[in-house]
N, C-alpha and C. Protein backbone atom coordinates (compact mmCIF):
# COMPACT_ATOMS: atom_id res chain seq x y z
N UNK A 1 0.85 -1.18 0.00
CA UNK A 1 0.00 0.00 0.00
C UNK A 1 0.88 1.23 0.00
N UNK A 2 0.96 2.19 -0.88
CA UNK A 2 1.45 3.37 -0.94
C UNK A 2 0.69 4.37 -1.24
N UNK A 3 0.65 5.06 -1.20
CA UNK A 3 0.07 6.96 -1.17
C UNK A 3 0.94 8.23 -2.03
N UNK A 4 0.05 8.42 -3.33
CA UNK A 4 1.28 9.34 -3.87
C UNK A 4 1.57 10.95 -2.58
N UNK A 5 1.05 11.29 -2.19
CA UNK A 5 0.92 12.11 -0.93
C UNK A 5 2.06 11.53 0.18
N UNK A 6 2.93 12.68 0.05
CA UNK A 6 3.88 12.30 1.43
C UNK A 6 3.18 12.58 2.74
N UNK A 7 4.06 11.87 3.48
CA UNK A 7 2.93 11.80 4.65
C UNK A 7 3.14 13.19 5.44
N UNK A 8 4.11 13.93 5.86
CA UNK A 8 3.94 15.59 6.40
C UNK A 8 3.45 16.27 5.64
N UNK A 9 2.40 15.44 4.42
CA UNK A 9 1.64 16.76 4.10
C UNK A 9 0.13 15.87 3.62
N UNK A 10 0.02 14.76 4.18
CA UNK A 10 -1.30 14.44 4.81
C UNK A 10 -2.65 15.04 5.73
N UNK A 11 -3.48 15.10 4.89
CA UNK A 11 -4.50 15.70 5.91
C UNK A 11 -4.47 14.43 7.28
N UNK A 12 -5.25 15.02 8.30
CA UNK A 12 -5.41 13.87 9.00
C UNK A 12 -6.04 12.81 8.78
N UNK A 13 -7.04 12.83 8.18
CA UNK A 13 -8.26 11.99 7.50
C UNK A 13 -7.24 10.81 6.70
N UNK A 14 -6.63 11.66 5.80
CA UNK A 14 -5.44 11.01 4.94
C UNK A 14 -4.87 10.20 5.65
N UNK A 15 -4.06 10.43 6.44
CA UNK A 15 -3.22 9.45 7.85
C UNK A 15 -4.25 8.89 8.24
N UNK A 16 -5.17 9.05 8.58
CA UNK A 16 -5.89 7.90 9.31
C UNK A 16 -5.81 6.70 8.53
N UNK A 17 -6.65 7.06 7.35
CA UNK A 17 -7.28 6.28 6.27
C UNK A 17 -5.70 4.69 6.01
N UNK A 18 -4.79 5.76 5.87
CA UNK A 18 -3.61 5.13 5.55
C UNK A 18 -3.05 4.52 6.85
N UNK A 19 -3.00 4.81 7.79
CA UNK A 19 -2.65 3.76 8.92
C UNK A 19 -3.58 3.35 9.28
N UNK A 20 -5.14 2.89 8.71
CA UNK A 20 -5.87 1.87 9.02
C UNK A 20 -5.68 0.40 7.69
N UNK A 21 -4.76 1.05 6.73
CA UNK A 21 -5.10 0.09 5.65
C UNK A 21 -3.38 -0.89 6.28
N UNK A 22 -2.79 -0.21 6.72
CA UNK A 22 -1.19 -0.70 7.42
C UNK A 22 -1.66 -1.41 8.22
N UNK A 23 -2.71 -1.02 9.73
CA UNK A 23 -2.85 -1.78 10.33
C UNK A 23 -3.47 -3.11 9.88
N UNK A 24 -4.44 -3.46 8.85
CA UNK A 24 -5.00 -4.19 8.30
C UNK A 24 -4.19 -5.08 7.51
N UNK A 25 -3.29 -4.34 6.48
CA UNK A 25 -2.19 -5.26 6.04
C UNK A 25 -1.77 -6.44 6.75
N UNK A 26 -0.79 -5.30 8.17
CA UNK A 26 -0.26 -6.12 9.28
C UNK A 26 -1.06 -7.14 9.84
N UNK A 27 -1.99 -7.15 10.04
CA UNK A 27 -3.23 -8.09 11.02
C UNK A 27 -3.66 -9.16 10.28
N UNK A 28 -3.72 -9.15 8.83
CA UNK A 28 -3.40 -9.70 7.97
C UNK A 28 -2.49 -11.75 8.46
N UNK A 29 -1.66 -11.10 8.58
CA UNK A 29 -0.61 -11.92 9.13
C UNK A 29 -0.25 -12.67 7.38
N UNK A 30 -0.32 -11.78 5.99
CA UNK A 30 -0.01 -12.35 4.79
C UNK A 30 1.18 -11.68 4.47
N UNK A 31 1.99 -10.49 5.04
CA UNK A 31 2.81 -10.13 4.23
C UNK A 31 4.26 -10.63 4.81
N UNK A 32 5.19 -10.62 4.30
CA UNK A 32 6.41 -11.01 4.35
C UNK A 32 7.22 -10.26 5.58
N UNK A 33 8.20 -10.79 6.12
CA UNK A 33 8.68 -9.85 7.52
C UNK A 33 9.37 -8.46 6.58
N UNK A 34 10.01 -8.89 5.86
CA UNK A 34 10.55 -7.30 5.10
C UNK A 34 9.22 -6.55 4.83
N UNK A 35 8.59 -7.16 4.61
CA UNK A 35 7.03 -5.95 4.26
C UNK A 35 6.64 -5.67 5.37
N UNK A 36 6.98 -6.18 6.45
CA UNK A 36 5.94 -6.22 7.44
C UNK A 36 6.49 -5.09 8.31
N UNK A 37 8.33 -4.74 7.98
CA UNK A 37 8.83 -4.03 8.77
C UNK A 37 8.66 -2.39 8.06
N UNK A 38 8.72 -2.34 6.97
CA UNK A 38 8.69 -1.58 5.94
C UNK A 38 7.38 -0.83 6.43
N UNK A 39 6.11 -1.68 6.44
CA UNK A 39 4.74 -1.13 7.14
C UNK A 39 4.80 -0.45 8.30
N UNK A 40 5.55 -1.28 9.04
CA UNK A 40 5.41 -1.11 10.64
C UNK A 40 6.19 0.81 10.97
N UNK A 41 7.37 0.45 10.06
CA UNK A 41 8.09 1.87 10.07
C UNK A 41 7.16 3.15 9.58
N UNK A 42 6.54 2.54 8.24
CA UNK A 42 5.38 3.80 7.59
C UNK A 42 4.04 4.09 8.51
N UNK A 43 3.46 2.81 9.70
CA UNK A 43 2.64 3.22 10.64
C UNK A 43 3.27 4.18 11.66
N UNK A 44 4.47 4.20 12.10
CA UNK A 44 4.84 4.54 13.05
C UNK A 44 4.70 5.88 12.32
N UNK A 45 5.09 6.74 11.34
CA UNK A 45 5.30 7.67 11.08
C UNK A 45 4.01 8.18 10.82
N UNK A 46 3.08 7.56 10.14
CA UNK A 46 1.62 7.76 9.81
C UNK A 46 1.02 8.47 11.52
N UNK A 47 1.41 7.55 12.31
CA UNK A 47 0.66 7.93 13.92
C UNK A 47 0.99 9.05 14.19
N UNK A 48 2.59 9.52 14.37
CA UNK A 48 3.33 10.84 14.27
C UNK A 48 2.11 11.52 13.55
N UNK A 49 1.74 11.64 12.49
CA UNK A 49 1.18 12.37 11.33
C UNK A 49 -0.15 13.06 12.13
N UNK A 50 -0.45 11.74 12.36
CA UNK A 50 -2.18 11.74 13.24
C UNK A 50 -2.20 12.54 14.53
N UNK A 51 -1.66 12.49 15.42
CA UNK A 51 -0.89 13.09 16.61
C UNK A 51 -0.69 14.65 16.24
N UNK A 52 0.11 14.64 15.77
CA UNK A 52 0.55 15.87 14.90
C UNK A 52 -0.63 16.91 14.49
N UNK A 53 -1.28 16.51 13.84
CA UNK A 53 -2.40 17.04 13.39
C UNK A 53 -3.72 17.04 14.21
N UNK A 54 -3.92 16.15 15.62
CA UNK A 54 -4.83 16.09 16.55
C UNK A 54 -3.96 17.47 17.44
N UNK A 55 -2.82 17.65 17.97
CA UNK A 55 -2.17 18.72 18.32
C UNK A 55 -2.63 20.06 18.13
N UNK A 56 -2.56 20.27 16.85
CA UNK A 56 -2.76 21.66 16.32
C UNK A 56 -4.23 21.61 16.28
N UNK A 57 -5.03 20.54 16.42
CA UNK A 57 -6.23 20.92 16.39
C UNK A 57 -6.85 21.58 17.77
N UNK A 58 -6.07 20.56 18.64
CA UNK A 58 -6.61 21.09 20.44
C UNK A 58 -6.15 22.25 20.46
N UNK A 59 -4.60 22.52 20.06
CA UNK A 59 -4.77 24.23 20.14
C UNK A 59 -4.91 25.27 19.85
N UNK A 60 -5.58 24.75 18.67
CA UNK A 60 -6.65 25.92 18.03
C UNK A 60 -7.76 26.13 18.89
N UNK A 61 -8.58 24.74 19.00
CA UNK A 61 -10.14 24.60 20.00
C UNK A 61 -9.51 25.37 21.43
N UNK A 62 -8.91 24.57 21.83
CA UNK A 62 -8.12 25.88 23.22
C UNK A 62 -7.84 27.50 23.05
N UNK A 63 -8.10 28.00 22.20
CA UNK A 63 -7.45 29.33 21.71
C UNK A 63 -8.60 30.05 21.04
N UNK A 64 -10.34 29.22 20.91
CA UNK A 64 -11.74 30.13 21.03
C UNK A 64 -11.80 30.61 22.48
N UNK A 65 -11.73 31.94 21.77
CA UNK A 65 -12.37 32.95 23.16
C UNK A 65 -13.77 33.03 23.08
N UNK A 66 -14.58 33.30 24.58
CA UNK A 66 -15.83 33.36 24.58
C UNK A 66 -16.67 34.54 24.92
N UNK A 67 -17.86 35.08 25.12
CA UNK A 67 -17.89 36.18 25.35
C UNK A 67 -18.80 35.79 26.58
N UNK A 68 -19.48 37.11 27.63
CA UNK A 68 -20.09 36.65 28.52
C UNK A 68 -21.06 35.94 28.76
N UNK A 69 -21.97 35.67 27.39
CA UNK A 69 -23.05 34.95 27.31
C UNK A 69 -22.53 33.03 26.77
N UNK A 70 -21.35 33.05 27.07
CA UNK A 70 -21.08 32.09 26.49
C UNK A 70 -20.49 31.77 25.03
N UNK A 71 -21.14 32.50 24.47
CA UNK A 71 -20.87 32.57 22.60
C UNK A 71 -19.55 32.60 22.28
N UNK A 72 -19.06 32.31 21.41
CA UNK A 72 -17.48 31.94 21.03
C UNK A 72 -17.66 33.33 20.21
N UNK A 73 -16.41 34.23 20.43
CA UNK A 73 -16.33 35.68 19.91
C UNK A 73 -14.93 35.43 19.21
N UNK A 74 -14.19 34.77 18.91
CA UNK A 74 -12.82 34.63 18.38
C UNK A 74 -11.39 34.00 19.02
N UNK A 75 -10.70 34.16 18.31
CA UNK A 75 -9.28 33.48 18.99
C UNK A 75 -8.56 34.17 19.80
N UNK A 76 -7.73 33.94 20.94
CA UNK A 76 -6.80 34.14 21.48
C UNK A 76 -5.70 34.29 20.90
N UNK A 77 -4.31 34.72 20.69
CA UNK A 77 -3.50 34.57 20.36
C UNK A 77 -2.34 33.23 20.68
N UNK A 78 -2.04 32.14 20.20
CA UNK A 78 -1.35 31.11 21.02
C UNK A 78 0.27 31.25 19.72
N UNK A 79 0.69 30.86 20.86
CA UNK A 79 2.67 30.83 20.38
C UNK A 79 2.34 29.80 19.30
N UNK A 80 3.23 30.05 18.14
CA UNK A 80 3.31 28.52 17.08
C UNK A 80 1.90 28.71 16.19
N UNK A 81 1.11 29.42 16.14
CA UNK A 81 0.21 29.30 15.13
C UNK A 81 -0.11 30.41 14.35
């Protein structure tokens, strides 16, 4: 299974999609140990990906400001974004 899309520039959806078809490969128990390590290395990086991109999502959602009635009025300013 390959992806013309490198993976640091995967949406998350993308990484998911693609380290569910790795995990499936793997579980599999059909591919060869060289394939199997080859996968195992491209999941590991795929998860990075996923992580990565769950990250920047919390601190965006952390960084709606609210106003007194509750209502979300805009962002905060946060370091890194």
């Amino acid at each position: 299974m390959s992806s013309d899309t490198p993976i640091d520039e995967m949406s998350f959806e993308e990484a998911m999609r693609a380290l569910e078809q790795v995990v499936s490969e793997l579980e599999s128990g059909k591919v060869a140990l060289e394939d199997s390590i080859r996968l195992y290395e491209r999941g590991a990086k795929l998860k990075q990906r996923c992580e990565a991109k769950l990250k920047d999502a919390e601190e965006k959602v952390a960084a709606i400001t609210f106003d007194a009635d509750g209502q979300p009025k805009g962002t905060a300013p946060v370091d890194g974004l």
